[in-house]
Protein backbone atom coordinates (compact mmCIF):
# COMPACT_ATOMS: atom_id res chain seq x y z
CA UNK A 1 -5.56 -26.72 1.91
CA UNK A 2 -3.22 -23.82 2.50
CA UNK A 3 -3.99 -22.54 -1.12
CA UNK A 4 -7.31 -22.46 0.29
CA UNK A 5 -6.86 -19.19 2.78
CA UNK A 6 -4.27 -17.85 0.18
CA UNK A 7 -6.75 -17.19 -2.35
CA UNK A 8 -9.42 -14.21 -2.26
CA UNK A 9 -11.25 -12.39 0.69
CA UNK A 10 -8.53 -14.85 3.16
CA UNK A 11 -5.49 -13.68 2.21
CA UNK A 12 -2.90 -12.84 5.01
CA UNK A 13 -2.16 -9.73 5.68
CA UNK A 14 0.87 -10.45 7.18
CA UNK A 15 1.94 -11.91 3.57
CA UNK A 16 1.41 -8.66 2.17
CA UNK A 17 2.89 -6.48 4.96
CA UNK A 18 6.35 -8.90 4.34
CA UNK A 19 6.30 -8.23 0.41
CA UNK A 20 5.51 -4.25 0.82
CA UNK A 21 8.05 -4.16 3.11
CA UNK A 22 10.66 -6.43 0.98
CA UNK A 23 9.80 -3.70 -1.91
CA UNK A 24 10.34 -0.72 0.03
CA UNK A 25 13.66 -1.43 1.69
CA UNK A 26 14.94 -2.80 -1.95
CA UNK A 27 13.66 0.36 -4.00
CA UNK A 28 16.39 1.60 -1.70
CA UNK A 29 19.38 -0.88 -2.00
CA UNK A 30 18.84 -1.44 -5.58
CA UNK A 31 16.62 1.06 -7.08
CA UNK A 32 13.24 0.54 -9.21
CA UNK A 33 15.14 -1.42 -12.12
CA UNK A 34 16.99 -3.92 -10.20
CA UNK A 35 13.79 -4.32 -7.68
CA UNK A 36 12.32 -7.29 -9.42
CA UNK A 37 9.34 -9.85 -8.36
CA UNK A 38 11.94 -12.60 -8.11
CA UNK A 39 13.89 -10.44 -5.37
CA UNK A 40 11.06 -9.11 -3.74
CA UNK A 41 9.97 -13.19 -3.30
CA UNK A 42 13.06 -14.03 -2.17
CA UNK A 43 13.15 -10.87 0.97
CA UNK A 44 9.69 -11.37 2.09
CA UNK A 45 9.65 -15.51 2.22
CA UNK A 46 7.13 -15.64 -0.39
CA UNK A 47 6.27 -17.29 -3.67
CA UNK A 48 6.17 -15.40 -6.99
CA UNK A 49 2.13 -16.80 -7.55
CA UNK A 50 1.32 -15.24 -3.50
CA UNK A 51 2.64 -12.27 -5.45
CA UNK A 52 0.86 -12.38 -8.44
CA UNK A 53 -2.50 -13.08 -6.62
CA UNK A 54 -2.20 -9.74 -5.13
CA UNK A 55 -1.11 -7.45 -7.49
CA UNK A 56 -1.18 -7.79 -11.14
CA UNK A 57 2.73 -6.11 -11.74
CA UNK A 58 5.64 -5.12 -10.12
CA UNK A 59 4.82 -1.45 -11.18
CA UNK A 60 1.16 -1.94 -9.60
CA UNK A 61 3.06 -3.44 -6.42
CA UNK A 62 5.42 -0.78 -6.19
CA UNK A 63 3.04 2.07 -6.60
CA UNK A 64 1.12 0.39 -3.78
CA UNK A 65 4.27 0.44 -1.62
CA UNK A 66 5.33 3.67 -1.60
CA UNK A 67 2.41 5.69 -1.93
CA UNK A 68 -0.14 4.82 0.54
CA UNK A 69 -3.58 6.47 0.53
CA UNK A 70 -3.86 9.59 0.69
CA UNK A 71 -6.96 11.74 2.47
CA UNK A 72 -6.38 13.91 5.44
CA UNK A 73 -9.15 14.01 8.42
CA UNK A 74 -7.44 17.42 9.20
CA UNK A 75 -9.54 20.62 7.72
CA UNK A 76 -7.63 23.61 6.99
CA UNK A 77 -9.65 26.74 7.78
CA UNK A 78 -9.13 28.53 4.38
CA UNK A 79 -7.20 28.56 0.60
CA UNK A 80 -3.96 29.45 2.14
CA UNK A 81 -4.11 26.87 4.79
CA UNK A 82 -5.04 24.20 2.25
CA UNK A 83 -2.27 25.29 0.07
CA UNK A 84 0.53 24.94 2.52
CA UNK A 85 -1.17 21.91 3.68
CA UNK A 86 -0.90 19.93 -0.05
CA UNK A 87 2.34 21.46 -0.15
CA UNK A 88 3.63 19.69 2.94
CA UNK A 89 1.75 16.93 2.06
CA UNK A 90 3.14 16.22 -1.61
CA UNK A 91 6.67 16.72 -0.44
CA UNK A 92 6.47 14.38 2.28
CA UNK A 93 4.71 11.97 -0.44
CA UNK A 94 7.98 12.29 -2.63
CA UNK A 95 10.52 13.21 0.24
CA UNK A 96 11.12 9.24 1.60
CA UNK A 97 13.80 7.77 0.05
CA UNK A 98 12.06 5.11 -1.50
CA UNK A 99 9.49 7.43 -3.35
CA UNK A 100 12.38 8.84 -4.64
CA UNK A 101 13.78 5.96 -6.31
CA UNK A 102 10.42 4.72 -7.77
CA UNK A 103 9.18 7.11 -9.36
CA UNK A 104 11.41 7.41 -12.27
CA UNK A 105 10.67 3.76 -13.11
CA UNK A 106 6.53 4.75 -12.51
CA UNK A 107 6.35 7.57 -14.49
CA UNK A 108 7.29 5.48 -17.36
CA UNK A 109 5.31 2.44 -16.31
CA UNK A 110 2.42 4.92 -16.17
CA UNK A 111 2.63 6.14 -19.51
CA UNK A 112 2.23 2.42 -20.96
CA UNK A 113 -0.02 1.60 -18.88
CA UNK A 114 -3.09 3.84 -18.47
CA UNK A 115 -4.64 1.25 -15.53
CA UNK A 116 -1.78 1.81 -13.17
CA UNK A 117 -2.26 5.69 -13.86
CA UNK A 118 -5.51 5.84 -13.04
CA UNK A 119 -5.39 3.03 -10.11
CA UNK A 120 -2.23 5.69 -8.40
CA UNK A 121 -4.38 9.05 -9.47
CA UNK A 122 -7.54 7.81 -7.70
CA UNK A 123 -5.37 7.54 -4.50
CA UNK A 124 -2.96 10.15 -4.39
CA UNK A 125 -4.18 13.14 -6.44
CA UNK A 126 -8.30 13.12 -7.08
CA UNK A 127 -8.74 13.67 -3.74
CA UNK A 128 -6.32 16.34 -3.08
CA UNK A 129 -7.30 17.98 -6.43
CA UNK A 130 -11.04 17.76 -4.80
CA UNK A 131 -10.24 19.63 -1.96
CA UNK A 132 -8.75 22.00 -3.68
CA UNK A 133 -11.43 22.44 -5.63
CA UNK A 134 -13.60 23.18 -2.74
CA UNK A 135 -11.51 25.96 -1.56
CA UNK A 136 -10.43 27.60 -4.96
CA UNK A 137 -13.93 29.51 -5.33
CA UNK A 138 -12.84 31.64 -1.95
CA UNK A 139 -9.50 33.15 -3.95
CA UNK A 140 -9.07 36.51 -4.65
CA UNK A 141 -8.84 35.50 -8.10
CA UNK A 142 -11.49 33.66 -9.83
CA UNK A 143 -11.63 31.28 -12.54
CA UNK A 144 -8.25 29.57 -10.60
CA UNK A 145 -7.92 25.45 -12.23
CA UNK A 146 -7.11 23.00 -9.30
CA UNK A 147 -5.63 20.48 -11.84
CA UNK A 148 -3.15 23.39 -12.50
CA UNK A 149 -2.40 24.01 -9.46
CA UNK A 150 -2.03 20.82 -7.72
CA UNK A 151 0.06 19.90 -11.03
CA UNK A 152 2.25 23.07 -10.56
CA UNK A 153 2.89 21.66 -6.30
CA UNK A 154 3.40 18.10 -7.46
CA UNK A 155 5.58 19.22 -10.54
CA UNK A 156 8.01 21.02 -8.22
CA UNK A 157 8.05 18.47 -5.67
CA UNK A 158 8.77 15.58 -8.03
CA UNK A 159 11.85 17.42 -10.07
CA UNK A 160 13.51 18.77 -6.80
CA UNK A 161 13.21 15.40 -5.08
CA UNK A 162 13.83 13.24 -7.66
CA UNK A 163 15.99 14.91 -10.16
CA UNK A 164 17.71 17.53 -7.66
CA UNK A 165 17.65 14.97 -4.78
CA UNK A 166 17.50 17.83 -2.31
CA UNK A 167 17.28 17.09 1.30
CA UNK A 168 16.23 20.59 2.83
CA UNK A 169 12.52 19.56 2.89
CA UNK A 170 11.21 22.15 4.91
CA UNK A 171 13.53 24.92 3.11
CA UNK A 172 12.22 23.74 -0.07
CA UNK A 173 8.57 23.81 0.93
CA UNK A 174 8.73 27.10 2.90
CA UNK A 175 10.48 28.43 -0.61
CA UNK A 176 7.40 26.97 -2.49
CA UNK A 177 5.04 28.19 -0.41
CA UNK A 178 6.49 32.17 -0.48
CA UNK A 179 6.26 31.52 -4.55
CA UNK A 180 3.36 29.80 -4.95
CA UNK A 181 1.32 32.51 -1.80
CA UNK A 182 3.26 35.61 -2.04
CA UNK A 183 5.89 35.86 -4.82
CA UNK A 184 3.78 36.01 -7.88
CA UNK A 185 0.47 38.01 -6.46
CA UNK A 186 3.48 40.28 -4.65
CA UNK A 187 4.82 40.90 -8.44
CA UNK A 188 1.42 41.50 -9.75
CA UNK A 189 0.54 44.00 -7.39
CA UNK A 190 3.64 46.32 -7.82
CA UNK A 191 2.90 46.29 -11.23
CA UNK A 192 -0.26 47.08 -11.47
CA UNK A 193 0.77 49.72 -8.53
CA UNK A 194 2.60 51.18 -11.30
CA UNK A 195 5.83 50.26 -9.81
CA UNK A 196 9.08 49.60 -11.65
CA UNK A 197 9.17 46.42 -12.29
């Protein structure tokens, strides 16, 4: 009988508030390796199948644990706007502590399997790479690729927070931003100026 509201469109949601939860605070403790369904079980009060009925991995669970949906109501009034904005946004994605310890162990869960990838890219990055999209034909420069760009923000994010583990967040963004806005088009211009480079 229990099995009963356990099963489909019934599930509790407080079951999987306890396991996401369980997985976040042990990404922490233990990191993505040691983070296991067993342990994740054994934190939240739950059985391995109440588990399994939800998602179909731990990589799958994890992803969905750390990276929640992403879509902002808020409309940034032009390109630069919308740039800071993803920038902001992707390093507060990455910045939490438990981001930072999963996604060493996704990025090579990803690459075997292509389902995950897609299941985390329809969440986190189509949409932002759609919005960029939208804005991108207002640039002084034409012909700029949002999948380049939104790689080139999420790129940077991922290596300083996970491989630098920096914890100036706003430094780091503001430092992004003056590249990404002003540092390059500020080079190009001198140059073209004629100025010594």
């Amino acid at each position: 009988m229990t099995a009963r509201h356990r099963l489909g469109p019934h599930r509790d949601p407080a079951v999987d508030r306890a396991v996401l939860e369980a997985a976040r605070s042990l990404l922490v403790e233990r990191g993505y390796a040691a983070t296991s369904i067993d342990a994740i079980a054994t934190r939240a009060g739950v059985s391995r199948p109440a588990i399994y009925r939800r998602w179909p991995s731990k990589a799958h669970l994890i992803a969905k644990a750390v990276f929640p949906d992403v879509g902002s109501e808020q409309v940034a009034p032009d390109l630069l706007a919308e740039i800071r904005k993803v920038i902001r946004g992707t390093i507060q994605l990455f910045g939490s502590a438990e981001a930072r310890a999963a996604m060493p162990g996704l990025m090579t869960e990803m690459r075997a399997d292509s389902g995950l990838y897609q299941k985390l890219s329809a969440r986190l990055d189509t949409p932002t790479r759609d919005e960029l999209a939208e804005y991108l034909p207002t640039a002084p420069r034409p012909g700029l690729d949002p999948n380049t760009l939104l790689d080139t923000i999420a790129g940077a994010a991922l290596f300083a927070m996970c491989i630098r583990d920096i914890d100036d967040l706003d430094g780091f963004a503001e430092s992004l931003e003056d590249l990404l806005l002003h540092g390059i088009i500020g080079m190009r211009n001198r140059t073209a100026a004629g100025d010594p480079e």
